[in-house]
C-alpha atoms as a PDB file:
ATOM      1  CA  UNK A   1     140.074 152.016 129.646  1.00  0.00           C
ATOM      2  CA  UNK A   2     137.553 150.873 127.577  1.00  0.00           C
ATOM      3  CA  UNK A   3     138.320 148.195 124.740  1.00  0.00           C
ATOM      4  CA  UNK A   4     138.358 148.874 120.876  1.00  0.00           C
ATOM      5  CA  UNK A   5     135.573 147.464 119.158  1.00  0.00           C
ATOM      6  CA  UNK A   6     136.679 148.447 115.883  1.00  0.00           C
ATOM      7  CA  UNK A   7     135.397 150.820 113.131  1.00  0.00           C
ATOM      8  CA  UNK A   8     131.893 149.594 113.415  1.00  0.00           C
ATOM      9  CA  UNK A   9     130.914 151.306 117.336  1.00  0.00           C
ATOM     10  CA  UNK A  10     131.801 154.844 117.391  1.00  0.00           C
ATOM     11  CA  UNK A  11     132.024 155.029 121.736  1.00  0.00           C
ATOM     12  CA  UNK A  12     133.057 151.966 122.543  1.00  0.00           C
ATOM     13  CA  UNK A  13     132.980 153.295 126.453  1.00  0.00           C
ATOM     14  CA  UNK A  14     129.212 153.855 126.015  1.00  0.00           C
ATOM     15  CA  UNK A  15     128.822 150.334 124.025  1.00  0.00           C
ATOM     16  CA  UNK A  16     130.532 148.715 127.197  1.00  0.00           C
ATOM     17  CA  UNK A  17     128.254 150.079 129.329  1.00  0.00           C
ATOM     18  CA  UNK A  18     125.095 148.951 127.652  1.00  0.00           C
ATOM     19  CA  UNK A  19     126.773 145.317 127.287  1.00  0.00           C
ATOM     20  CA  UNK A  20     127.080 145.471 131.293  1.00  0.00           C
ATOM     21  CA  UNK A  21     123.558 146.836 131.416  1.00  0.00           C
ATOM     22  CA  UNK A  22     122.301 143.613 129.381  1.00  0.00           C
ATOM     23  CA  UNK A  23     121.344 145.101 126.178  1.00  0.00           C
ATOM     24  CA  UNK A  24     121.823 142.794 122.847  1.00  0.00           C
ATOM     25  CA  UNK A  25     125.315 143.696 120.929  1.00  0.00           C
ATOM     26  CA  UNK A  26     122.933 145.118 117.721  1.00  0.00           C
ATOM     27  CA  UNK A  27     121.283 147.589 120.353  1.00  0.00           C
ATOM     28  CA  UNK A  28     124.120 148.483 122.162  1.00  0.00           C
ATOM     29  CA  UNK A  29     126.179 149.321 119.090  1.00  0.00           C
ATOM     30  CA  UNK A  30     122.862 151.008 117.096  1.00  0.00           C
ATOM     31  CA  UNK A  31     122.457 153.497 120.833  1.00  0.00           C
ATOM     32  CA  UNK A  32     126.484 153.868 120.653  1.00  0.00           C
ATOM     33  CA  UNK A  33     126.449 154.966 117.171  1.00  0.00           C
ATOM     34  CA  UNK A  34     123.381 157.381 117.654  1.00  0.00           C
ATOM     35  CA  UNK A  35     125.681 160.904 117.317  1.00  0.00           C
ATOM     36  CA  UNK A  36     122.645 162.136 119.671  1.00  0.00           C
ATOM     37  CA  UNK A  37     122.623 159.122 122.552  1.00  0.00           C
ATOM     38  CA  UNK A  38     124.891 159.907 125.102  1.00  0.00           C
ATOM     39  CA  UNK A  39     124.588 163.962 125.076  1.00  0.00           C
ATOM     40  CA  UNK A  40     124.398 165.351 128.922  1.00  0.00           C
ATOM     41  CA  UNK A  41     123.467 168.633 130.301  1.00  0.00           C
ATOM     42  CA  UNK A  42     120.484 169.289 128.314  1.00  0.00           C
ATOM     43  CA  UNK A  43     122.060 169.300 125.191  1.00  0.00           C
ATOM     44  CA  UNK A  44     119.308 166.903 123.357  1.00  0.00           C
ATOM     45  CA  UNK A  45     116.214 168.178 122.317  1.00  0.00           C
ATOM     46  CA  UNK A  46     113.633 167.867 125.047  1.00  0.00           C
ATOM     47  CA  UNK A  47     110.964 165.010 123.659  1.00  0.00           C
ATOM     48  CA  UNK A  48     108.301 167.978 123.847  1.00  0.00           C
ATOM     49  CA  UNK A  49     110.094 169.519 120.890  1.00  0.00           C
ATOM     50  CA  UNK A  50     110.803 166.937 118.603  1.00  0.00           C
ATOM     51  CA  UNK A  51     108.349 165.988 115.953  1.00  0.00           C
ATOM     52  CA  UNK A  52     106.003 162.559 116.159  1.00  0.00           C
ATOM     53  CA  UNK A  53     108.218 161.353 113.327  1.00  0.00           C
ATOM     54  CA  UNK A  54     111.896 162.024 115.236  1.00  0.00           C
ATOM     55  CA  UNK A  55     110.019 160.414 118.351  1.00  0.00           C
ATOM     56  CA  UNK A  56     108.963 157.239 116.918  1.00  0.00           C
ATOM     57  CA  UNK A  57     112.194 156.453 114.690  1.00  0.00           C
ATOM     58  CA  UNK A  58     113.533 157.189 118.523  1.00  0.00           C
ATOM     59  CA  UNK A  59     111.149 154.465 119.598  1.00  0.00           C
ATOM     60  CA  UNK A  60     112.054 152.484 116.424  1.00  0.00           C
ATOM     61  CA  UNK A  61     115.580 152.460 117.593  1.00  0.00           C
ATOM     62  CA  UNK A  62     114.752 151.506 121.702  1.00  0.00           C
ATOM     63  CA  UNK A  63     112.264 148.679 119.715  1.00  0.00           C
ATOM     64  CA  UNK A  64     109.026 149.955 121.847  1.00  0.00           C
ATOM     65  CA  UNK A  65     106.412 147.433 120.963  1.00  0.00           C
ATOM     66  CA  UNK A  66     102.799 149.455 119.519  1.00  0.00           C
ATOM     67  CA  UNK A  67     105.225 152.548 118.556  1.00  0.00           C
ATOM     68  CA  UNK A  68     103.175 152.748 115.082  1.00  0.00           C
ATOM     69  CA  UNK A  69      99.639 153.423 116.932  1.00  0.00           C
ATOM     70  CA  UNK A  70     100.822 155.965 119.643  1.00  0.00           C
ATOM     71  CA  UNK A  71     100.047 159.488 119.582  1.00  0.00           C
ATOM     72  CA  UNK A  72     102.921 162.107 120.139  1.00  0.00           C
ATOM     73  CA  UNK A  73     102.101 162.295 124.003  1.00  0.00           C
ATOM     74  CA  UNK A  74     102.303 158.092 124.158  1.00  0.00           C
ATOM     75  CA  UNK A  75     105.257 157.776 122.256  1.00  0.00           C
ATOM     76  CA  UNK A  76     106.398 160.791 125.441  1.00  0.00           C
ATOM     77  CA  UNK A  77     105.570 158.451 127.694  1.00  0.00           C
ATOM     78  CA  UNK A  78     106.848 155.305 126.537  1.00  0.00           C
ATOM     79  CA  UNK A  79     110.707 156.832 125.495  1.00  0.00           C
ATOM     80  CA  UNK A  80     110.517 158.319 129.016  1.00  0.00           C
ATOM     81  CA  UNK A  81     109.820 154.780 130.590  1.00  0.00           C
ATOM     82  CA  UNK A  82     111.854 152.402 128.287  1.00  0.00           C
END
């Protein structure tokens, strides 16, 4: 059972997790709080179909370093290896 970590982090399971995983407590809690993070079984748009704009505030979120000079096919390949 995972612990309550209050109003502020909506899956507090998933926020766990992330903590284990190393992540910082802001980027834990901002990935936890994404209503899209966390979707399985192909629910989430595929990166192909999202727009430049929904992939780099993606990127934005996962802080990826250069995000602001990549083209829709690098900001791909940088969400896919972050």
């Amino acid at each position: 059972m995972s612990k309550d970590h209050g109003p502020s982090i909506k899956n507090d399971e998933q926020y766990e997790e992330l903590r284990d995983k190393g992540m910082s407590k802001e980027k834990a809690a901002r990935i936890a709080n994404d209503p899209n993070s966390g979707e399985k079984g192909g629910k989430a748009d595929k990166y192909e179909e999202r727009t430049k704009e929904e992939l780099y505030e993606k990127a934005k979120e996962l802080d990826i370093e250069g995000r602001s000079e990549m083209t829709k096919d690098e900001l791909i390949k940088a969400l896919r290896n972050h």
